[in-house]
C-alpha atoms as a PDB file:
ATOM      1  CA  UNK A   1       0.000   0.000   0.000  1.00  0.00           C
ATOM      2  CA  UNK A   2       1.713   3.431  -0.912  1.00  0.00           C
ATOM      3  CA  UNK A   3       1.740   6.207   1.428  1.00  0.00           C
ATOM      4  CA  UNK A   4       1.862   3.283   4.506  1.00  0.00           C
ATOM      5  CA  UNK A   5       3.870   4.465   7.738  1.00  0.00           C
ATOM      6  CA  UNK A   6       4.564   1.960  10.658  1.00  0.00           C
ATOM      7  CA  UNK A   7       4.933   4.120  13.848  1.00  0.00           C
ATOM      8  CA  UNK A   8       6.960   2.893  16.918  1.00  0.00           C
ATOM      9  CA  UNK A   9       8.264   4.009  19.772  1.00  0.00           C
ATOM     10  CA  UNK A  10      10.085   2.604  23.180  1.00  0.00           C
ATOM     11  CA  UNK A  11       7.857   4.745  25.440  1.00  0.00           C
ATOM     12  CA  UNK A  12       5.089   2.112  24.805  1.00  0.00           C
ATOM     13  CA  UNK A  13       4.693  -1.050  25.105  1.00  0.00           C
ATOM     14  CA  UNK A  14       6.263  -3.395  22.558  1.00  0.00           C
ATOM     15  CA  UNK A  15       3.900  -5.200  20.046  1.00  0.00           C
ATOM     16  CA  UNK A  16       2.960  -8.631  22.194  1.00  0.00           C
ATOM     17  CA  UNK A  17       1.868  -9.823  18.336  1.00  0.00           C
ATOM     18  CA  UNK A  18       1.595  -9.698  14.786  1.00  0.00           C
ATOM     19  CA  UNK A  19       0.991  -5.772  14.569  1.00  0.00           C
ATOM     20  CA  UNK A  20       2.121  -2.568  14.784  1.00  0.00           C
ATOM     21  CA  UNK A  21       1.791   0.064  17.437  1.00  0.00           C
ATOM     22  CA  UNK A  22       0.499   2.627  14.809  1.00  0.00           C
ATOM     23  CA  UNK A  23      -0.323   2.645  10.801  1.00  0.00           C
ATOM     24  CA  UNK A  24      -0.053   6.165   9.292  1.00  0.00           C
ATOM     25  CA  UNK A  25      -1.980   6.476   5.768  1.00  0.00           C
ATOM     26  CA  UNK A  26      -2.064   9.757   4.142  1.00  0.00           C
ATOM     27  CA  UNK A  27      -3.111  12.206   7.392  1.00  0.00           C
ATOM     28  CA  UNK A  28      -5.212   9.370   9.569  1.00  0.00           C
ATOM     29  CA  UNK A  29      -3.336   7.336  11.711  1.00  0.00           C
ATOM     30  CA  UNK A  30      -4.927   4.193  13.413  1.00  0.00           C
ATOM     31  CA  UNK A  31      -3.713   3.172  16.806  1.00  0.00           C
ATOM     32  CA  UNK A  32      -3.394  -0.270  18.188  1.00  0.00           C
ATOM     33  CA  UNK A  33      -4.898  -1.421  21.209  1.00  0.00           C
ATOM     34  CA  UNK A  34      -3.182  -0.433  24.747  1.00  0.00           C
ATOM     35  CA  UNK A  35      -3.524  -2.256  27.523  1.00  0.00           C
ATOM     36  CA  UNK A  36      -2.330  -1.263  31.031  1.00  0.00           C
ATOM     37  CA  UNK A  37       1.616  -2.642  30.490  1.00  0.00           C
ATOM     38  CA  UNK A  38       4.438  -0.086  31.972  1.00  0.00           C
ATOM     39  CA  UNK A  39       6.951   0.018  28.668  1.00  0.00           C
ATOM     40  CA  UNK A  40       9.605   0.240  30.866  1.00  0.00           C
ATOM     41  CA  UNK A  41       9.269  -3.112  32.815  1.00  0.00           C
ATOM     42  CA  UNK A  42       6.751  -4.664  30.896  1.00  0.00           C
ATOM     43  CA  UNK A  43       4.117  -5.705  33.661  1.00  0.00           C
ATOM     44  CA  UNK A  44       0.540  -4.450  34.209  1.00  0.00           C
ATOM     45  CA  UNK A  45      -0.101  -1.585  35.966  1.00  0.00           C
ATOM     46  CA  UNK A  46      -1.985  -2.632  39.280  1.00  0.00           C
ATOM     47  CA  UNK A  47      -5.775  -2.002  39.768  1.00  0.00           C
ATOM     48  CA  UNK A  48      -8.273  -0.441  37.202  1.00  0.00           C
ATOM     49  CA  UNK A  49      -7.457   3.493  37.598  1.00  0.00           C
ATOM     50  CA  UNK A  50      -3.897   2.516  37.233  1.00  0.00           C
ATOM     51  CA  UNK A  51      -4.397   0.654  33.838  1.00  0.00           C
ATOM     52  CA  UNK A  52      -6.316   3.526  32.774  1.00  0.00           C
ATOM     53  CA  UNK A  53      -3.697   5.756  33.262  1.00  0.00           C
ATOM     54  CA  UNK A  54      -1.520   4.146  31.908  1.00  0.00           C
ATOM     55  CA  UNK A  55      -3.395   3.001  28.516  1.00  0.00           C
ATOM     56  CA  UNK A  56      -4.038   6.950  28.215  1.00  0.00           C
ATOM     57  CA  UNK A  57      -0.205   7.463  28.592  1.00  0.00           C
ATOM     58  CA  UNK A  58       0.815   4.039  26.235  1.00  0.00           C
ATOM     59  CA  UNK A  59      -1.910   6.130  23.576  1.00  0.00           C
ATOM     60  CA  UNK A  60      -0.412   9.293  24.051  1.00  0.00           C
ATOM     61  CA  UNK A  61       3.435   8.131  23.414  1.00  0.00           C
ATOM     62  CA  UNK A  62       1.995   6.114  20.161  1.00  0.00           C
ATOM     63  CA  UNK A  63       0.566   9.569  19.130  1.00  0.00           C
ATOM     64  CA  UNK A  64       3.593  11.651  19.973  1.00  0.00           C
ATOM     65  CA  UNK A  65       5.585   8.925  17.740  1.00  0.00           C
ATOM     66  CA  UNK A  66       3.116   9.908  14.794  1.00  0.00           C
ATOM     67  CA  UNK A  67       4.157  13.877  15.383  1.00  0.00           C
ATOM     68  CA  UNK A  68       0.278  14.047  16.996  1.00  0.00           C
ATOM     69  CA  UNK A  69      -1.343  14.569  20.082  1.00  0.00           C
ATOM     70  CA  UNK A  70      -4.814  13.867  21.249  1.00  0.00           C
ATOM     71  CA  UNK A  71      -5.943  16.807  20.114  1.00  0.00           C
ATOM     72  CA  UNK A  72      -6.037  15.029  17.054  1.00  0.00           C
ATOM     73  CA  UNK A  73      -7.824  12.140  18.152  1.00  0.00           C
ATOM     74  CA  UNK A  74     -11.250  11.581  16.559  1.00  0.00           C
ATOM     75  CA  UNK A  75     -12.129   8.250  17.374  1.00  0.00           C
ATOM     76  CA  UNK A  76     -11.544   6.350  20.863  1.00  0.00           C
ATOM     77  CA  UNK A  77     -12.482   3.107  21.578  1.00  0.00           C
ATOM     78  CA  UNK A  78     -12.600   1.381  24.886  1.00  0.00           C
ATOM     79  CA  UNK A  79     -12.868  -2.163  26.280  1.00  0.00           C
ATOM     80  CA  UNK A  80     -13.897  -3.211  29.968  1.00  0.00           C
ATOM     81  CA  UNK A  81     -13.821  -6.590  31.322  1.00  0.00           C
ATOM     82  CA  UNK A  82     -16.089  -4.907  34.142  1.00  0.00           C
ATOM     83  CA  UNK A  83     -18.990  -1.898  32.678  1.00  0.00           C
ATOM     84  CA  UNK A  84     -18.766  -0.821  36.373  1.00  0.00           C
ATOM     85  CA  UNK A  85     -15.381   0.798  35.718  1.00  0.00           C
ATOM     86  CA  UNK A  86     -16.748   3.207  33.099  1.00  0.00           C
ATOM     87  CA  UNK A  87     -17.340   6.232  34.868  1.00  0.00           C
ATOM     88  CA  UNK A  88     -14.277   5.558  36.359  1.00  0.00           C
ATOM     89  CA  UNK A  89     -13.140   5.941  32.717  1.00  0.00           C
ATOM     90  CA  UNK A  90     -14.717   9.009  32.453  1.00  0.00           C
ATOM     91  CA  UNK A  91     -13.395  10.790  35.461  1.00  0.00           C
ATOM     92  CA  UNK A  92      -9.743   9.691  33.969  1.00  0.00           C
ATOM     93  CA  UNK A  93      -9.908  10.143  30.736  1.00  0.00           C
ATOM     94  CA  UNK A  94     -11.282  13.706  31.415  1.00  0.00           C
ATOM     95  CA  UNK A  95      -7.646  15.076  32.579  1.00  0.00           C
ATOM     96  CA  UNK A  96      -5.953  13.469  29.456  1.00  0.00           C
ATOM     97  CA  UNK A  97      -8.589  15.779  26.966  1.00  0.00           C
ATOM     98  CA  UNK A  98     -10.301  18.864  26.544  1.00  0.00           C
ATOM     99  CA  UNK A  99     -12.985  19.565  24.535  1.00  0.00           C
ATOM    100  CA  UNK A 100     -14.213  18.705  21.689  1.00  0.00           C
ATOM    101  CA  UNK A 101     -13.499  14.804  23.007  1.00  0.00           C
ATOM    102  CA  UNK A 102     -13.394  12.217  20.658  1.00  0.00           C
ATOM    103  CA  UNK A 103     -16.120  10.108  19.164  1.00  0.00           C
ATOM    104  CA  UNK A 104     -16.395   7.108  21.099  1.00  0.00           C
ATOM    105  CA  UNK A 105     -17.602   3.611  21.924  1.00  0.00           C
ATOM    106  CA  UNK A 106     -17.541   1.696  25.357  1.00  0.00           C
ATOM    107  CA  UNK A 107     -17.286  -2.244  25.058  1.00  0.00           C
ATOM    108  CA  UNK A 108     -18.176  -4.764  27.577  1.00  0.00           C
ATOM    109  CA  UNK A 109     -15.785  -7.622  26.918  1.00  0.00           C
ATOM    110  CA  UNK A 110     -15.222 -11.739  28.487  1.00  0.00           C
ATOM    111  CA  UNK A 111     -11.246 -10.899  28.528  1.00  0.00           C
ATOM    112  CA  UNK A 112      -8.759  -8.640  27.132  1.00  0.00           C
ATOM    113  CA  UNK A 113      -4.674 -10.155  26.450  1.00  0.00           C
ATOM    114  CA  UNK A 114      -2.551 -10.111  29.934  1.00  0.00           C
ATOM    115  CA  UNK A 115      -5.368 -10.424  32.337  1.00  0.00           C
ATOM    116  CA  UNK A 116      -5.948  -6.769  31.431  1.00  0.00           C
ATOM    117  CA  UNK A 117      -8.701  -4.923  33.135  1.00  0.00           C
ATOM    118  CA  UNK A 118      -9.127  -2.366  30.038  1.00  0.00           C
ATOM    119  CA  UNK A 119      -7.678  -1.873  26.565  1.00  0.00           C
ATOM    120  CA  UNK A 120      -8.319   1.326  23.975  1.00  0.00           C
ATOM    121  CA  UNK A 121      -7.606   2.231  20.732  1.00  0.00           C
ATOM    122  CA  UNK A 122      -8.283   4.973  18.645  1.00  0.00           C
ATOM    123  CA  UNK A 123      -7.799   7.022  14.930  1.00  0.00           C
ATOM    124  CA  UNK A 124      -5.901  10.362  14.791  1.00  0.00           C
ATOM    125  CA  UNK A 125      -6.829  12.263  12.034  1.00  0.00           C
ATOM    126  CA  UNK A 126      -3.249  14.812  11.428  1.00  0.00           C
ATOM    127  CA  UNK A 127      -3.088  18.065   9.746  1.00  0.00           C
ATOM    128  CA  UNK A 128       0.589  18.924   8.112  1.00  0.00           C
END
């Protein structure tokens, strides 16, 4: 596919897969799923608001990597193994973004890779 861009970067979690952290096509880039794993050490953060945070900083370094920010994020998607933990969601994600937030969908799921609590994804949509 022409105009394909693999993004990476150390200051998230290494693929655990067959994937990439980020695709950039033309100006939308689509980020991979991030779960609650510390780059660093490679073990999950411990408890639900520490996943969170830490999914929300995994995202953010992917973005960075594409020259982005969450500014540009137009599309957020997020999985719970536990619906109860979506305000909690909520309160968190609201000191990662300002307004306008991102489209998004909340997902109810059986399990998510690494005993993870949450996982999120999302499309950036970048402006040269």
């Amino acid at each position: 596919m022409a105009n394909r861009k693999i993004i990476q970067t150390p200051d998230a979690p290494a693929a655990i897969g067959t994937y990439s952290q980020a695709i950039k096509v033309g100006d939308t880039v689509y980020l991979s799923g991030q779960i609650g794993l510390d780059p660093g050490i490679m073990q999950m953060a411990d408890g639900i608001e520490a996943q969170i945070h830490q999914v929300f900083q995994n995202l953010r370094a992917v973005a960075s990597a594409a020259d982005s920010s969450f500014d540009d994020l137009v599309k957020l998607n997020v999985y719970l193994t536990d619906l109860g933990h979506f305000n909690k969601v909520n309160e968190i994600m609201a000191s990662y973004f300002r307004q306008p937030y991102p489209a998004r969908a909340a997902v109810g799921v059986a399990a998510l890779p690494r005993g993870a609590l949450v996982e999120m994804d999302g499309v950036l949509v970048v402006q040269d």
